[in-house]
C-alpha atoms as a PDB file:
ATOM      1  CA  UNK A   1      79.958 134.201  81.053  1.00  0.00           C
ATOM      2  CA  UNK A   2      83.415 133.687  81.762  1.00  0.00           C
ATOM      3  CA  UNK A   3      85.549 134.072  84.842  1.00  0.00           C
ATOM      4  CA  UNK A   4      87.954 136.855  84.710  1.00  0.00           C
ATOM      5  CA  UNK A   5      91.226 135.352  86.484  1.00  0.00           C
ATOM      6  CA  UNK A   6      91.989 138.837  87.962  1.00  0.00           C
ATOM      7  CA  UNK A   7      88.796 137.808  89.851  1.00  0.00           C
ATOM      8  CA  UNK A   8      89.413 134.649  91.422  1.00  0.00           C
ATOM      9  CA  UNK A   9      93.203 134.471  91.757  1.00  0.00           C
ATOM     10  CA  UNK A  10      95.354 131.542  93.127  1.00  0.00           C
ATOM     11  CA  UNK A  11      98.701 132.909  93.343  1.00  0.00           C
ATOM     12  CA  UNK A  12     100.530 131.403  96.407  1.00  0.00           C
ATOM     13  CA  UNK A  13      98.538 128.284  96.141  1.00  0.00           C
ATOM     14  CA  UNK A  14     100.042 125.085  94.836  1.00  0.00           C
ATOM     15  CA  UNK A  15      97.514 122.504  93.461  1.00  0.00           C
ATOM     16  CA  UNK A  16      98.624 118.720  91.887  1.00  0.00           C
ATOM     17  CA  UNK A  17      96.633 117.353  88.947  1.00  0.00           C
ATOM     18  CA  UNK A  18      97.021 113.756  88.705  1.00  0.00           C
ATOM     19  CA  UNK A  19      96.551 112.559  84.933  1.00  0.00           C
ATOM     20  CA  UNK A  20      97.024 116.292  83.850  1.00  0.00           C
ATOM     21  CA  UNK A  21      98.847 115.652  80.401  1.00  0.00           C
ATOM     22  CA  UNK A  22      95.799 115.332  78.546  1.00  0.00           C
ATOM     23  CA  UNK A  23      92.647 115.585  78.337  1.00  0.00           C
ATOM     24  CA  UNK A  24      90.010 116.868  81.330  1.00  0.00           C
ATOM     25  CA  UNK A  25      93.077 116.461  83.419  1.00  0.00           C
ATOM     26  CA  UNK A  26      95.661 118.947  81.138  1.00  0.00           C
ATOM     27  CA  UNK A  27      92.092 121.276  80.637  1.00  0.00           C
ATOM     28  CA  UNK A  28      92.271 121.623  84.807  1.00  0.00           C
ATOM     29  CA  UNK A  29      96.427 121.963  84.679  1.00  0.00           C
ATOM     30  CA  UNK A  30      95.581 124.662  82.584  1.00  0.00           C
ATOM     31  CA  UNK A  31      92.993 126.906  84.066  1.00  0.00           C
ATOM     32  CA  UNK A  32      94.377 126.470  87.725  1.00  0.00           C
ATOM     33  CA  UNK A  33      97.577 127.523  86.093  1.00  0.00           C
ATOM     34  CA  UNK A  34      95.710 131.016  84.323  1.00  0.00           C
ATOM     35  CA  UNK A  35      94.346 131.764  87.700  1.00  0.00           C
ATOM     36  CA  UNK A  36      97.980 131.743  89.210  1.00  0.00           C
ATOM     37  CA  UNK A  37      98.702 128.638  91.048  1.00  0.00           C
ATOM     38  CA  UNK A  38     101.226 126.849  91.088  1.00  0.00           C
ATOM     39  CA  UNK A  39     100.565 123.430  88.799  1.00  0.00           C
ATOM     40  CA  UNK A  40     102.626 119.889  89.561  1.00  0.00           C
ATOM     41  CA  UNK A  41     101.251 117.625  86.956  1.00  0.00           C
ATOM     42  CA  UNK A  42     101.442 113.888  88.043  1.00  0.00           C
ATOM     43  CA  UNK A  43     101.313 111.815  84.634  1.00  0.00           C
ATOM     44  CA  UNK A  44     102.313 108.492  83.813  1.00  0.00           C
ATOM     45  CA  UNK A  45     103.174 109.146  80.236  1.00  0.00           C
ATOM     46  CA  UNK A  46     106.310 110.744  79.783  1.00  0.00           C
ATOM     47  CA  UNK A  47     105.499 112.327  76.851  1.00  0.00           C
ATOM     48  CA  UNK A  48     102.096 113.966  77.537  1.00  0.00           C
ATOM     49  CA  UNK A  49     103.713 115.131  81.309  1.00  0.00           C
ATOM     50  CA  UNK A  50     106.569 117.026  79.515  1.00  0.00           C
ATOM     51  CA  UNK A  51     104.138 118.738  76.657  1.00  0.00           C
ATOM     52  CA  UNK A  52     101.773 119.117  79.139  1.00  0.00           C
ATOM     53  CA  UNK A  53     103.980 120.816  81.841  1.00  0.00           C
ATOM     54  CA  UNK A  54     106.059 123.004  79.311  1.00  0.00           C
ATOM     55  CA  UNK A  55     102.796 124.434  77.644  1.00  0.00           C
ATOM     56  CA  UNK A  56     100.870 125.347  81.132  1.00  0.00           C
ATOM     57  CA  UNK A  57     104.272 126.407  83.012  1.00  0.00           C
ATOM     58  CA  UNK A  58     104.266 123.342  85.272  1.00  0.00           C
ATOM     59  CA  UNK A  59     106.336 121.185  87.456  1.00  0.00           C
ATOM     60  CA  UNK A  60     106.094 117.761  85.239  1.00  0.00           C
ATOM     61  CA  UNK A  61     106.529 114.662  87.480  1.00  0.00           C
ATOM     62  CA  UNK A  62     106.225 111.155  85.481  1.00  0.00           C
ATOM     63  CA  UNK A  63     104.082 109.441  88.227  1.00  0.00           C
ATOM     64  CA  UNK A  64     101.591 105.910  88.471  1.00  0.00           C
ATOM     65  CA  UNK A  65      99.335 106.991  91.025  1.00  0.00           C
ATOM     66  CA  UNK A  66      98.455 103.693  91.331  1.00  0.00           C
ATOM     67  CA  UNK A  67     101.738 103.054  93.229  1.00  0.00           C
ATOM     68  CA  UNK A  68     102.296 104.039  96.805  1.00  0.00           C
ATOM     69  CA  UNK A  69     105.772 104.780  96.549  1.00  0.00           C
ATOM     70  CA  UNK A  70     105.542 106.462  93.135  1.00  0.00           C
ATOM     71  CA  UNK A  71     103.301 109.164  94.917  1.00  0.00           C
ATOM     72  CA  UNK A  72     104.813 109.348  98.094  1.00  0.00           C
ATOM     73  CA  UNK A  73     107.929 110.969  95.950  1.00  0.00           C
ATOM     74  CA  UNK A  74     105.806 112.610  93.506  1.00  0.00           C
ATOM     75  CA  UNK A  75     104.600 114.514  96.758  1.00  0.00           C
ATOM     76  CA  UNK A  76     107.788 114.995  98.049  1.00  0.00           C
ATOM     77  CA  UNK A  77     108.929 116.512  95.046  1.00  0.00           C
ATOM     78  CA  UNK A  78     106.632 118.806  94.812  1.00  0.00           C
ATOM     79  CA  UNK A  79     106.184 120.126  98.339  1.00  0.00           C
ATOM     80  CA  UNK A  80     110.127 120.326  98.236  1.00  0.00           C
ATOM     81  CA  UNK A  81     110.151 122.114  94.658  1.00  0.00           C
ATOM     82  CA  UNK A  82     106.752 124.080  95.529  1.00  0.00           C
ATOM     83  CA  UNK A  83     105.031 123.452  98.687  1.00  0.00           C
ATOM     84  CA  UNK A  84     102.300 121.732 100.424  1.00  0.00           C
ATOM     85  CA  UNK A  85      99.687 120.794  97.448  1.00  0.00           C
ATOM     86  CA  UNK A  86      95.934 120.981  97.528  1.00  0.00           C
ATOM     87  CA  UNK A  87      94.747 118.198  95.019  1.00  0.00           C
ATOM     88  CA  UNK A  88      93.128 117.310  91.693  1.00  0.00           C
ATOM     89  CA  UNK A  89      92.290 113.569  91.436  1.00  0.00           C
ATOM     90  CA  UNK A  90      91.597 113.072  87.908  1.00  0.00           C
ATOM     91  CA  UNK A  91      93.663 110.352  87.051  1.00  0.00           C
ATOM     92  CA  UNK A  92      91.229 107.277  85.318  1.00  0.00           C
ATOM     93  CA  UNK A  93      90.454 104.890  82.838  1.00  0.00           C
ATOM     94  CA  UNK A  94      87.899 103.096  81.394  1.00  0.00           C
ATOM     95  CA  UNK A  95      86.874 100.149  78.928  1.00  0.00           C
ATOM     96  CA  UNK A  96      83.998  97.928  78.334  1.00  0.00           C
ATOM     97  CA  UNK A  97      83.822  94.862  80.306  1.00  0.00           C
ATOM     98  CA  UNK A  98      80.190  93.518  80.725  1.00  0.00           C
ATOM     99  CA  UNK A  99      79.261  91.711  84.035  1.00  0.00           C
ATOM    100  CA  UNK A 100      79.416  88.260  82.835  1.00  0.00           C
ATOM    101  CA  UNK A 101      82.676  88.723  81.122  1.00  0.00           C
ATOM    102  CA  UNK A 102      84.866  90.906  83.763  1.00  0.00           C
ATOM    103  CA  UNK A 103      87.888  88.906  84.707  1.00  0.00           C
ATOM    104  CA  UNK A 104      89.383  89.935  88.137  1.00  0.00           C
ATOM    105  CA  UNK A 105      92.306  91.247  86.281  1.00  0.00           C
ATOM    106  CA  UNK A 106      90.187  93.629  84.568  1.00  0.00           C
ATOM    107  CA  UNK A 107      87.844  94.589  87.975  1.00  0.00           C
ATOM    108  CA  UNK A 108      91.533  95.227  89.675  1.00  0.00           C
ATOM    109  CA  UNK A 109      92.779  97.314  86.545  1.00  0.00           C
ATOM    110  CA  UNK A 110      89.598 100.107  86.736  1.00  0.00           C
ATOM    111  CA  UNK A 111      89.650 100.018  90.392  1.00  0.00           C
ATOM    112  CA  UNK A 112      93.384 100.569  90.917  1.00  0.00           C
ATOM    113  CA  UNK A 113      92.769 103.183  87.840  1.00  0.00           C
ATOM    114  CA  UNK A 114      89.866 104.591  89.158  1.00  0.00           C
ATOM    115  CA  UNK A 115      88.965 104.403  92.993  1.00  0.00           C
ATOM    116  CA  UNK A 116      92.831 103.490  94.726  1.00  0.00           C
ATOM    117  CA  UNK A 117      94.653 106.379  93.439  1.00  0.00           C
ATOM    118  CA  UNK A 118      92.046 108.384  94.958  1.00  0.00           C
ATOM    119  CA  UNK A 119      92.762 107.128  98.399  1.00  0.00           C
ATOM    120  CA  UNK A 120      96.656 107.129  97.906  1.00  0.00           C
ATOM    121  CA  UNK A 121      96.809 110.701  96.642  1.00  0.00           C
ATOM    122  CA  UNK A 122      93.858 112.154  98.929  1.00  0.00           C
ATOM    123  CA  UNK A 123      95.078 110.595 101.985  1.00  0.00           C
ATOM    124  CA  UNK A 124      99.127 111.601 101.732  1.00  0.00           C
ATOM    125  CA  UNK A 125      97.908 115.089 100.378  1.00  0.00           C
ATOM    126  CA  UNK A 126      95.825 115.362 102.926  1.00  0.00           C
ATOM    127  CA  UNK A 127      98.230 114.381 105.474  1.00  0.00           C
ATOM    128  CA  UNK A 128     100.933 116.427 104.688  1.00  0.00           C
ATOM    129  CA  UNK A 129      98.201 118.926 104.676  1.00  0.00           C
ATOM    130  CA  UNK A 130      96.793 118.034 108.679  1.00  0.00           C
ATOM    131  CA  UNK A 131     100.244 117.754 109.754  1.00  0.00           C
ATOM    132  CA  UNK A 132     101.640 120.942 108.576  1.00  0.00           C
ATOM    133  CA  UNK A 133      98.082 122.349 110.276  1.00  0.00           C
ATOM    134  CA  UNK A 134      97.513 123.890 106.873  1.00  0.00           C
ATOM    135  CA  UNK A 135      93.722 124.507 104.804  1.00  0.00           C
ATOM    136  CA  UNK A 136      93.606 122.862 101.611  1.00  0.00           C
ATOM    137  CA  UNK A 137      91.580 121.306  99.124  1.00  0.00           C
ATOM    138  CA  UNK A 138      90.673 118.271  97.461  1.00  0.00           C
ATOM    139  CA  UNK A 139      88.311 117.593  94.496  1.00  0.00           C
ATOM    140  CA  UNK A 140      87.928 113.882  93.069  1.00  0.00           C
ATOM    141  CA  UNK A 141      87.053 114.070  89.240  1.00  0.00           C
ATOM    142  CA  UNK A 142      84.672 111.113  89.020  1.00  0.00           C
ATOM    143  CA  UNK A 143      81.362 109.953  86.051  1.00  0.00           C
ATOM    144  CA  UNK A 144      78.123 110.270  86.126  1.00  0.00           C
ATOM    145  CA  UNK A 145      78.195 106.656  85.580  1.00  0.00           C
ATOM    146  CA  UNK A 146      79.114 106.367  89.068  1.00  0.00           C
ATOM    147  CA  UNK A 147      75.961 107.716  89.907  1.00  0.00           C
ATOM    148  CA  UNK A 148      73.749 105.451  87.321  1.00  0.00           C
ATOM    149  CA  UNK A 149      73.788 102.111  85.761  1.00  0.00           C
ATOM    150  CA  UNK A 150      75.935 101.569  83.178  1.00  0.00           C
ATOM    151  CA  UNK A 151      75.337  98.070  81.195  1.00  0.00           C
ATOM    152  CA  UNK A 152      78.866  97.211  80.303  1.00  0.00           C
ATOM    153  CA  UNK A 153      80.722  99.180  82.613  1.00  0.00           C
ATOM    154  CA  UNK A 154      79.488  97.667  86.047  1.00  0.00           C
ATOM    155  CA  UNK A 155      83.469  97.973  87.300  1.00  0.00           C
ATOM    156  CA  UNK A 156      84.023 101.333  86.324  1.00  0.00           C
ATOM    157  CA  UNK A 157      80.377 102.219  87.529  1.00  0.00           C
ATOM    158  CA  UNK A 158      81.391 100.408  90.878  1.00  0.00           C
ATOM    159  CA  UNK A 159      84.766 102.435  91.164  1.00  0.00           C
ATOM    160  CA  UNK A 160      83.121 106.012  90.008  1.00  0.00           C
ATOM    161  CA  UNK A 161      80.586 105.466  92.401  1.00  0.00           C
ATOM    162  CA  UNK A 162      83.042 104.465  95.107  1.00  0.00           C
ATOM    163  CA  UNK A 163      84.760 108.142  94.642  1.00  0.00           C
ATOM    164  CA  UNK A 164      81.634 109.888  95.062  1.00  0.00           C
ATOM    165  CA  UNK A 165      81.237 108.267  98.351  1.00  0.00           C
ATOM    166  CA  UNK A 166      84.499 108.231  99.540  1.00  0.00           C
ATOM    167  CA  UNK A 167      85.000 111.731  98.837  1.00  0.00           C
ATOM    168  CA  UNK A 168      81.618 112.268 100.839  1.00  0.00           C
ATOM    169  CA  UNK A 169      82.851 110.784 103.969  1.00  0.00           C
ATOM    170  CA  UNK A 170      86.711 112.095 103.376  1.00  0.00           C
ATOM    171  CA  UNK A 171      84.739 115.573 103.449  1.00  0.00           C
ATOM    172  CA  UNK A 172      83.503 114.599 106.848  1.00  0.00           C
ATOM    173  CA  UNK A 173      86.388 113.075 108.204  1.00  0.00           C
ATOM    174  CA  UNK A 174      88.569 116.286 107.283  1.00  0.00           C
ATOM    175  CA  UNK A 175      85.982 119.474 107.458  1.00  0.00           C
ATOM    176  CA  UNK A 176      88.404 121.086 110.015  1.00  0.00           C
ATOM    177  CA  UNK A 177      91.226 121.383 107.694  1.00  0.00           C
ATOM    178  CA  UNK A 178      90.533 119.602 104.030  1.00  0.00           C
ATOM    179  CA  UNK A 179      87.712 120.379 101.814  1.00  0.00           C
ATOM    180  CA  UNK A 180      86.546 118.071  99.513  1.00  0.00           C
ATOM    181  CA  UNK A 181      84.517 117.882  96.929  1.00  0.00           C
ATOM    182  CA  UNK A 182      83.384 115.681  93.972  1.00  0.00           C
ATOM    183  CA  UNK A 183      82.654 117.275  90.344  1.00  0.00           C
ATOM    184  CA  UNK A 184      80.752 115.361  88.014  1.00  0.00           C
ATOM    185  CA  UNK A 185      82.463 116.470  84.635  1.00  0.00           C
ATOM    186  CA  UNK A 186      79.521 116.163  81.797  1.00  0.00           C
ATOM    187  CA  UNK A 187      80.206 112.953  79.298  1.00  0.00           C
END
C-alpha cells in the first residue's frame, strides 16, 4: 500500500541528498520532494545534479562530498538559500577488488566514496544542526554487504559496514537533538 503524501507531509523541512542525481539517491530527492520538503541535491556530476534538480524542483549544488571544503559550502549554500538541512547520505561507489589484489589506492577510493563522506556531511549537518539547538535527522544509505561477507568486495564490505556502525554510535552521541538512522536499501 502506498503512502498518501497528504499523510505524512514535510513542508517546512529542508533535507540534503548527497549523490541525488541518479539512481537510489535521485529516487529519495524525489519522494522527500512529493511529501513537501525542501530538496538540495549534492552531486558531483554536473549533468545528473541539473536534470536531477530541475525534474524534482530542487536546489542543485555540484558537490564531492569527499572534500571538506566542497561540503562545508555546499552546506552553506543551502542553509543560506533554504535553511538548516536534515540529511540523506547516499553518496557511494563500488567495484570489484578482491583481497589479494586491492591496492591502497583502491581501499582509499571506496572508503573516501563510501565511509568519509559520511562523517564530513553527518558531522557539519549535524553541527549546524546542535548549534542552531534545532531537531533534525540523519539517515546513512549503506549495503547489506556491510553487514555480510562479500568475496571480492572486502573494501566496500569494510566501508558499508563502517556506516552501519558509525551511524549506531552517531545515534548515541546525538539522541538529544539528531536522529539517526541506517536503511539497508535491498540489492
Amino acid at each position: 500500500m502506498a503512502i498518501d503524501p497528504c499523510n505524512i507531509l514535510l513542508t517546512g523541512r529542508v533535507a540534503v541528498v548527497t549523490g541525488g542525481g541518479e539512481g537510489i539517491g535521485r529516487g529519495i530527492a524525489e519522494g522527500l520532494a512529493a511529501f513537501g520538503a525542501s530538496v538540495a541535491i549534492w552531486e558531483r556530476n554536473a549533468d545528473t545534479c541539473a536534470s536531477a534538480a530541475e525534474s524534482t524542483g530542487a536546489l542543485g549544488i555540484v558537490t564531492d562530498v569527499r572534500d571538506s571544503e566542497q561540503v562545508d559550502a555546499a552546506l552553506e549554500r543551502t542553509a543560506t538559500e533554504l535553511a538548516n538541512p536534515s540529511n540523506v547520505n547516499n553518496a557511494g561507489g563500488v567495484f570489484h577488488s578482491p583481497l589479494l589484489d586491492t591496492s591502497e589506492n583502491g581501499w582509499d577510493a571506496l572508503y573516501k566514496s563510501n565511509l568519509r563522506h559520511v562523517l564530513l556531511c553527518t558531522q557539519r549537518v549535524a553541527r549546524r544542526l546542535v548549534d542552531a539547538g534545532q531537531p533534525g535527522s540523519v539517515i546513512n544509505v549503506t549495503s547489506i554487504e556491510g553487514a555480510r561477507a562479500a568475496p571480492g568486495y572486502a573494501a566496500y564490505a569494510a566501508a558499508k559496514a563502517g556506516v552501519i556502525n558509525y551511524t549506531k554510535t552517531a545515534a548515541l552521541e546525538l539522541a538529544r537533538t539528531i536522529f539517526g538512522s541506517t536503511r539497508l536499501p535491498r540489492t
